[in-house]
N, C-alpha and C. Protein backbone atom coordinates (compact mmCIF):
# COMPACT_ATOMS: atom_id res chain seq x y z
N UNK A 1 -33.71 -59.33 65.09
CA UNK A 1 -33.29 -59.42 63.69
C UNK A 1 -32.47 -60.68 63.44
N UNK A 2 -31.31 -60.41 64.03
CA UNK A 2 -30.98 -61.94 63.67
C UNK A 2 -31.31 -63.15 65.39
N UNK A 3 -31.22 -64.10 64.76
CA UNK A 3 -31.78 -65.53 65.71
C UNK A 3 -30.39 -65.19 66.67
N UNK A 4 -31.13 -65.89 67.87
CA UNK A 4 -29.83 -66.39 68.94
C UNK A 4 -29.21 -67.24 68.52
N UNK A 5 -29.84 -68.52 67.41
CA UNK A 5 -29.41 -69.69 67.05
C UNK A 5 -28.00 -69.56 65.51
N UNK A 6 -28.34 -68.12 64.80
CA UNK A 6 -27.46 -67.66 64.07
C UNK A 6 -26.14 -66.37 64.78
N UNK A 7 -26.52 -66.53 66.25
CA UNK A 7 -25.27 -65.80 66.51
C UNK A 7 -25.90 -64.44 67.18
N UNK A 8 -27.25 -64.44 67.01
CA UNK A 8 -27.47 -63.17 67.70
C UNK A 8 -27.66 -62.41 68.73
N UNK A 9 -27.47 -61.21 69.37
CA UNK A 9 -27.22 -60.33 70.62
C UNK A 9 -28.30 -60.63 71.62
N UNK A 10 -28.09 -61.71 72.59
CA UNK A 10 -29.37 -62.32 73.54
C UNK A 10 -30.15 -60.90 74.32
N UNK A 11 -29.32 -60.08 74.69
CA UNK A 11 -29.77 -59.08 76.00
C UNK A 11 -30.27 -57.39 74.94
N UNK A 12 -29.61 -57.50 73.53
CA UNK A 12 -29.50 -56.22 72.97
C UNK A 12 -31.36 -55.98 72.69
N UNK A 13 -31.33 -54.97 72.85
CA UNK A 13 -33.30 -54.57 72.86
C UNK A 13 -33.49 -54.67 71.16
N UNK A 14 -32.30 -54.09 70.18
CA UNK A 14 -32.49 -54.20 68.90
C UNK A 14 -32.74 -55.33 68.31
N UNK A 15 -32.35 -56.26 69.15
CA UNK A 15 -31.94 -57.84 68.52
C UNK A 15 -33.01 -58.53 68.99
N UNK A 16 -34.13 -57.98 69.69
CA UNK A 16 -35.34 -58.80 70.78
C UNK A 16 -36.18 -57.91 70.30
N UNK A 17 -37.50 -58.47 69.74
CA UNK A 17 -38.67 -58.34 70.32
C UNK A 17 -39.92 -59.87 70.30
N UNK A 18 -40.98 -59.09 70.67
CA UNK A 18 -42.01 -60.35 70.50
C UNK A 18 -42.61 -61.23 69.26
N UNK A 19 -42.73 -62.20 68.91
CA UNK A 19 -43.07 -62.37 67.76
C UNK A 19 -44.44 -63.63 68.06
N UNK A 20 -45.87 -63.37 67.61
CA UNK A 20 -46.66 -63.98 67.86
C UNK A 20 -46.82 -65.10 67.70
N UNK A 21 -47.20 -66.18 67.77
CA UNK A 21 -47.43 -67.33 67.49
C UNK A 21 -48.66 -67.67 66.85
N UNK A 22 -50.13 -67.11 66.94
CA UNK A 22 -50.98 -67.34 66.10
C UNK A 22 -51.34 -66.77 65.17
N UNK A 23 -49.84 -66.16 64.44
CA UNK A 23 -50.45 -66.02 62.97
C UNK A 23 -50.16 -66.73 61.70
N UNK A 24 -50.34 -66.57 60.71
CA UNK A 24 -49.60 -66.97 59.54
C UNK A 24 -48.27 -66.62 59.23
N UNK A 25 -47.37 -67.16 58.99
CA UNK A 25 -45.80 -66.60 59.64
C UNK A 25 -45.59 -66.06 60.40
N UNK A 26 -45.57 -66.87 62.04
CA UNK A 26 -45.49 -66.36 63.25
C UNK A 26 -44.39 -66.89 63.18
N UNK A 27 -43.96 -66.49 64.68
CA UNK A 27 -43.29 -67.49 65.78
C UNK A 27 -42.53 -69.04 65.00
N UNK A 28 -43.97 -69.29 65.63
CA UNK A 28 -43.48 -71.32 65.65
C UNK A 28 -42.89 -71.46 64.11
N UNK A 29 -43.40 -70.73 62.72
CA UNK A 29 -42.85 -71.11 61.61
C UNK A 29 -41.32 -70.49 61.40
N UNK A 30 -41.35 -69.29 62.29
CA UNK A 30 -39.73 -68.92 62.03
C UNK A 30 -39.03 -69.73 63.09
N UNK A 31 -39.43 -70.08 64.09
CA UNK A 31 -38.21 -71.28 65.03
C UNK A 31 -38.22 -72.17 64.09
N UNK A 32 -38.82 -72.33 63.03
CA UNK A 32 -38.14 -73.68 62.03
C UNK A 32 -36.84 -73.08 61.14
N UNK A 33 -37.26 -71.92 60.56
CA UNK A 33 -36.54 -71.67 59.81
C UNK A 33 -35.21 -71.24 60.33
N UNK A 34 -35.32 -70.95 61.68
CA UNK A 34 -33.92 -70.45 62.74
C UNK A 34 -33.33 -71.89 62.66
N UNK A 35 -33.71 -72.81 63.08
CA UNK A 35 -33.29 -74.14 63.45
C UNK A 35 -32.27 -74.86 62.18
N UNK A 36 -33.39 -74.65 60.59
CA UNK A 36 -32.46 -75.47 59.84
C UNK A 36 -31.19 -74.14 59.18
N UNK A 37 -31.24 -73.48 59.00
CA UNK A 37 -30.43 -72.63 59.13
C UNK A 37 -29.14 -72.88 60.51
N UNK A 38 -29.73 -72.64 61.59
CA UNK A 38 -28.34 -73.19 62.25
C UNK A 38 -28.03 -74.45 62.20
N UNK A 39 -28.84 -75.58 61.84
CA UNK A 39 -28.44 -76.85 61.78
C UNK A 39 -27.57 -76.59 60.35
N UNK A 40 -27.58 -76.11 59.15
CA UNK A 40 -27.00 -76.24 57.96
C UNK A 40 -25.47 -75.50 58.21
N UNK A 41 -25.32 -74.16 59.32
CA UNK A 41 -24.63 -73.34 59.44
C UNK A 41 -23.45 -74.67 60.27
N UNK A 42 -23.80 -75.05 61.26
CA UNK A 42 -23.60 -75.76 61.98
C UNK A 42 -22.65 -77.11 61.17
N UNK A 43 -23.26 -77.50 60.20
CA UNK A 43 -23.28 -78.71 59.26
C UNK A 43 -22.32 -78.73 58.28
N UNK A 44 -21.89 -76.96 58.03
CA UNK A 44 -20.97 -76.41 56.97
C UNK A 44 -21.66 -76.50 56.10
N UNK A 45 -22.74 -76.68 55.86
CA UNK A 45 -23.70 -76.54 54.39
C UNK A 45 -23.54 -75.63 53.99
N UNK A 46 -23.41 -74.87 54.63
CA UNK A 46 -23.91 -73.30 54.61
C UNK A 46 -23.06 -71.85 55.24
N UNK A 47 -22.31 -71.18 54.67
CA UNK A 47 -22.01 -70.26 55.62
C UNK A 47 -22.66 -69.40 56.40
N UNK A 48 -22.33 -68.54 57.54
CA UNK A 48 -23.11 -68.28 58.31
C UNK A 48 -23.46 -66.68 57.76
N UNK A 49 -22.25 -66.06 57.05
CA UNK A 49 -23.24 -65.55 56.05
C UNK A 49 -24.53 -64.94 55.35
N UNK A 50 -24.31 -66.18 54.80
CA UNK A 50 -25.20 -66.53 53.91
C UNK A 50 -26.76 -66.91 54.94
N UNK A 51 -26.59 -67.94 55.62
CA UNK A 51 -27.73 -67.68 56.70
C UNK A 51 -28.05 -66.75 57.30
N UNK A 52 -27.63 -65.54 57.59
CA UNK A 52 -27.72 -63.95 58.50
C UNK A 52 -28.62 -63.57 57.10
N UNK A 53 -28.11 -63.73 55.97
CA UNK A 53 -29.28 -62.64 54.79
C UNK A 53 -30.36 -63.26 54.34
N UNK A 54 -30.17 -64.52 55.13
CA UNK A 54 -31.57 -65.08 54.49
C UNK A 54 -32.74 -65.09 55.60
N UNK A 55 -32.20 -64.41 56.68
CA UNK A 55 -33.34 -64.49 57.44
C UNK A 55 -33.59 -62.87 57.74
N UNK A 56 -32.28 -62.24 57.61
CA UNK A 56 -32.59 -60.50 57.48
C UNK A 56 -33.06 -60.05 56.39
N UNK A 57 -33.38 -60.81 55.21
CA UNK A 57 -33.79 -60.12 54.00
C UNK A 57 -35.25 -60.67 53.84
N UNK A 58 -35.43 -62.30 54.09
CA UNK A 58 -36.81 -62.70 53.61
C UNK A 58 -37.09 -63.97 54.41
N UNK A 59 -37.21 -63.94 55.72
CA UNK A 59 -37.08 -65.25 56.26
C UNK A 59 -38.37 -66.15 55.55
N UNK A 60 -39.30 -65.62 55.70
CA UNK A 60 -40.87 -66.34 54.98
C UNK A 60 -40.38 -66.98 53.80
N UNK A 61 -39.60 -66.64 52.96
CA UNK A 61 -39.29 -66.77 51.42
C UNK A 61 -38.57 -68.71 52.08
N UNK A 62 -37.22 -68.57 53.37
CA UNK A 62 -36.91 -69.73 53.39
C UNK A 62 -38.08 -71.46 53.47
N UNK A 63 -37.85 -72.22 52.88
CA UNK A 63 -38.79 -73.56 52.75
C UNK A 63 -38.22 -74.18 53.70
N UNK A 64 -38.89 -75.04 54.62
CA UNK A 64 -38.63 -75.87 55.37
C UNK A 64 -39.51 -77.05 55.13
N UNK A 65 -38.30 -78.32 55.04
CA UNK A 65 -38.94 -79.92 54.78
C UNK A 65 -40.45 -79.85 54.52
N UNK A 66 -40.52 -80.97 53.95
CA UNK A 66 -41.76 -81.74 53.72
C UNK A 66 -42.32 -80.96 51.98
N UNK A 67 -43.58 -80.65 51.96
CA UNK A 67 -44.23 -80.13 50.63
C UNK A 67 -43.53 -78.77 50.41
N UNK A 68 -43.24 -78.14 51.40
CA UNK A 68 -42.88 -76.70 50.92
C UNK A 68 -41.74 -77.16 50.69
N UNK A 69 -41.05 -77.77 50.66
CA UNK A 69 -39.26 -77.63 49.96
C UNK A 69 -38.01 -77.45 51.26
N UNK A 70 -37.00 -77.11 50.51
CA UNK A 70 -35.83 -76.73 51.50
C UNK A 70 -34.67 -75.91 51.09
N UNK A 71 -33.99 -75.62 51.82
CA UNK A 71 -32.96 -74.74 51.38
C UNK A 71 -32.40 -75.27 50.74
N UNK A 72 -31.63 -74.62 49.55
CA UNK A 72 -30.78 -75.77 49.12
C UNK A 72 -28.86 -75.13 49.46
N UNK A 73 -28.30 -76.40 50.07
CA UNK A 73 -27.17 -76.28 50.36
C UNK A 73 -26.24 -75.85 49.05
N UNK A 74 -25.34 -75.06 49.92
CA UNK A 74 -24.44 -74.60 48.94
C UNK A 74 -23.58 -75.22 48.41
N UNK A 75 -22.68 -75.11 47.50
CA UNK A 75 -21.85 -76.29 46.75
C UNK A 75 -20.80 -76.53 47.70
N UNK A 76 -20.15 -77.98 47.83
CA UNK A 76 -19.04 -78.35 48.59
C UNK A 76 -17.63 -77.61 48.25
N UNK A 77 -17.21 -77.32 49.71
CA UNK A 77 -15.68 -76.49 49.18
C UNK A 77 -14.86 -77.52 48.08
N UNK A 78 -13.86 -76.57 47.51
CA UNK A 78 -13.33 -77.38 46.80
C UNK A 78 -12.20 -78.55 47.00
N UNK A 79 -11.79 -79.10 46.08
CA UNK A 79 -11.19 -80.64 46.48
C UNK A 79 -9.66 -79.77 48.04
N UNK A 80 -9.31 -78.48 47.19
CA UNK A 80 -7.68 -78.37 47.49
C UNK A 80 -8.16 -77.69 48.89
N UNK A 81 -9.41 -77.56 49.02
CA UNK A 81 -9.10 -76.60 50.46
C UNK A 81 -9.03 -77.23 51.71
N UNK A 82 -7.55 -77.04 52.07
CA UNK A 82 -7.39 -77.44 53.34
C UNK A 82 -7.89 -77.54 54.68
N UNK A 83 -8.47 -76.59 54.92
CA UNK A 83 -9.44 -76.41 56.24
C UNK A 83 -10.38 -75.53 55.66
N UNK A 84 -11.83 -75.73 56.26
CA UNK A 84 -12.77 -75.51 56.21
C UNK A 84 -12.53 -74.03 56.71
N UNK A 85 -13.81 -72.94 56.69
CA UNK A 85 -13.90 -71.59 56.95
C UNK A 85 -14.54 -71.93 57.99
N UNK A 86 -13.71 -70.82 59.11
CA UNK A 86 -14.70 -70.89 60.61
C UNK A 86 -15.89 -69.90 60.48
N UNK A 87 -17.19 -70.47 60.88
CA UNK A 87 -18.27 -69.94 60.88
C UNK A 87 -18.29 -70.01 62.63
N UNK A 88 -19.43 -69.58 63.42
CA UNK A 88 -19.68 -69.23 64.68
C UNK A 88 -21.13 -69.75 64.07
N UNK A 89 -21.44 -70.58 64.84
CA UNK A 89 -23.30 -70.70 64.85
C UNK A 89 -23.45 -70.54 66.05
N UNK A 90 -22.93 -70.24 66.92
CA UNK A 90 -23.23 -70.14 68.70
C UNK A 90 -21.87 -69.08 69.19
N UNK A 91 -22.70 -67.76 69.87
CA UNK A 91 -21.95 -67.73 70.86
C UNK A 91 -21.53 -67.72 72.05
N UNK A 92 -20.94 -67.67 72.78
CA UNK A 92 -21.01 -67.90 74.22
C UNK A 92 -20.62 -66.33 74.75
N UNK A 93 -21.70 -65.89 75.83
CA UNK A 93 -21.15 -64.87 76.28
C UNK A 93 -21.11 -64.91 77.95
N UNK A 94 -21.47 -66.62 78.63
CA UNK A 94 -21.61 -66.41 79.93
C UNK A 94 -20.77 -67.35 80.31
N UNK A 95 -20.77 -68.43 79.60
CA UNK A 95 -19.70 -69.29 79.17
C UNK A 95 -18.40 -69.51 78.67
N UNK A 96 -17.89 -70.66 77.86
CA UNK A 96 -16.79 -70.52 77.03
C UNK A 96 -17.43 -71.61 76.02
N UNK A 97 -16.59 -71.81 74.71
CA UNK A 97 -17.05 -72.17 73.86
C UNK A 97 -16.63 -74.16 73.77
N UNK A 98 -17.25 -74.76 73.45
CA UNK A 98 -17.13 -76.39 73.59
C UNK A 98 -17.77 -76.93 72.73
N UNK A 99 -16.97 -77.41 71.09
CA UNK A 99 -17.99 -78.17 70.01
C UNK A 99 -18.55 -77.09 69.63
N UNK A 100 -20.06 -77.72 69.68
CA UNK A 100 -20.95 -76.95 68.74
C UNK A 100 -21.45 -75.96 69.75
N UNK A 101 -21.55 -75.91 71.09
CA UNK A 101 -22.44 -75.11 72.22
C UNK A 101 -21.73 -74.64 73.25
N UNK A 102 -22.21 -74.11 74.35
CA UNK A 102 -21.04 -73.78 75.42
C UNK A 102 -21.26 -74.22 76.84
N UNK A 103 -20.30 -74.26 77.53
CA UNK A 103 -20.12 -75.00 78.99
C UNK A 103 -19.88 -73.49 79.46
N UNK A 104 -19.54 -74.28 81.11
CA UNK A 104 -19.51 -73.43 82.22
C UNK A 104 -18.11 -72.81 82.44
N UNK A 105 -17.79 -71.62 82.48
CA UNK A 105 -16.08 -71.15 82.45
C UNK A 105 -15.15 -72.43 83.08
N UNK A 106 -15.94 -73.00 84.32
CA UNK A 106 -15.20 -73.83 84.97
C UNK A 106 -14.53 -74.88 84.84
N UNK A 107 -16.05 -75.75 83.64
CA UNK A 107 -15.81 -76.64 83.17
C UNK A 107 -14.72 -76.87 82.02
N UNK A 108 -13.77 -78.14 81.88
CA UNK A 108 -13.19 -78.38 80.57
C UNK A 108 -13.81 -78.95 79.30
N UNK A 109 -13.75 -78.93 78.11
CA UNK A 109 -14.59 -78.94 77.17
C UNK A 109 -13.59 -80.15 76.99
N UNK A 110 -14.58 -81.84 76.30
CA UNK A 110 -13.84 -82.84 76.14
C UNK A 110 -14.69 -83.12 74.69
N UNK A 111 -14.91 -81.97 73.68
CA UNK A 111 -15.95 -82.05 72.42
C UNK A 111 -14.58 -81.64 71.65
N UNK A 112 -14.82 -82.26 70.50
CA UNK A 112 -14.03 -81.41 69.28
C UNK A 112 -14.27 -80.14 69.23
N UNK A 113 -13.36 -79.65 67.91
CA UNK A 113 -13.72 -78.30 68.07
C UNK A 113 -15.37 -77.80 67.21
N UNK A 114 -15.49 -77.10 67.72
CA UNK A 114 -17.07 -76.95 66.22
C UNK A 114 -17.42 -75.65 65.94
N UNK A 115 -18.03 -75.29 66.13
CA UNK A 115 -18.93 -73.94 65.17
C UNK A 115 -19.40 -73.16 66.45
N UNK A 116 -19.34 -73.38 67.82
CA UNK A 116 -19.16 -72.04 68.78
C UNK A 116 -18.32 -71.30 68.97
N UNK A 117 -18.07 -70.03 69.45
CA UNK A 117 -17.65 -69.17 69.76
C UNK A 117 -17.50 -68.46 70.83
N UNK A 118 -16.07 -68.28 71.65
CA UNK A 118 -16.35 -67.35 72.18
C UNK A 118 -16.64 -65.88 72.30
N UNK A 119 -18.04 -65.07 73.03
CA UNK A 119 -17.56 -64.02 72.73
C UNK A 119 -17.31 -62.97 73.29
N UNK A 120 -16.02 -63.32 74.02
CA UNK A 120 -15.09 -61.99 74.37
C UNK A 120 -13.98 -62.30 73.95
C-alpha cells in the first residue's frame, strides 16, 4: 500500500505484494509515480502527507512528466515560517538516518540533515 520510497513497512506482508509489470498500470508505471512523489516529498514540494493519499487513494490518477502532465506542487510555506515541517521520505530500520538516506549504525553521517528517519 504505501511505497518503501514514501516511508513504507519493507518486511510487513500488508505493505508487500506483487505487482506485474506487463500490464497497463503495472509495476514500471507506478515506480514512476513512487519516485516523483518521493523526489517532491524529499524536495519539500510536497508533504508527505499529502503523497501517502495520493498513492493510497488513486495512484493511476497521479501524471508523470512529459504529455501526461505532473503533479502539481503545493504552494510555498509562508514568508514567516521559520523552519520547514519535518516530513520522513526514508526510513531507516537497519541503519541510522544521514541526509536524505541511511548509513551503517557504525558509520558517522557527514550529510546535512534531510528527510530520513530513524525508525526506532
Amino acid at each position: 500500500m504505501i511505497p518503501l520510497e514514501l516511508g513504507g513497512h519493507p518486511t510487513d506482508p500488508n505493505n508487500l505484494w506483487p505487482e506485474p509489470y506487463n500490464i497497463a498500470h503495472g509495476a514500471r508505471d507506478k515506480d514512476k509515480v513512487e519516485n516523483l512523489l518521493h523526489d517532491r516529498v524529499c524536495s519539500g514540494q510536497m508533504a508527505l502527507a499529502d503523497a501517502l493519499s495520493l498513492i493510497a487513494s488513486n495512484w493511476e490518477a497521479v501524471q508523470v512528466g512529459g504529455a501526461t502532465g505532473n503533479v502539481a506542487p503545493p504552494p510555498p510555506p509562508p514568508a514567516d515560517s521559520a523552519t520547514p515541517a519535518l516530513t520522513c521520505c526514508k526510513y531507516c530500520t537497519t541503519g541510522k538516518a544521514c541526509g536524505n538516506g541511511c548509513i551503517s549504525k557504525n558509520y558517522t553521517c557527514h550529510q546535512p540533515p534531510g528527510c530520513a528517519c530513524n525508525a526506532y
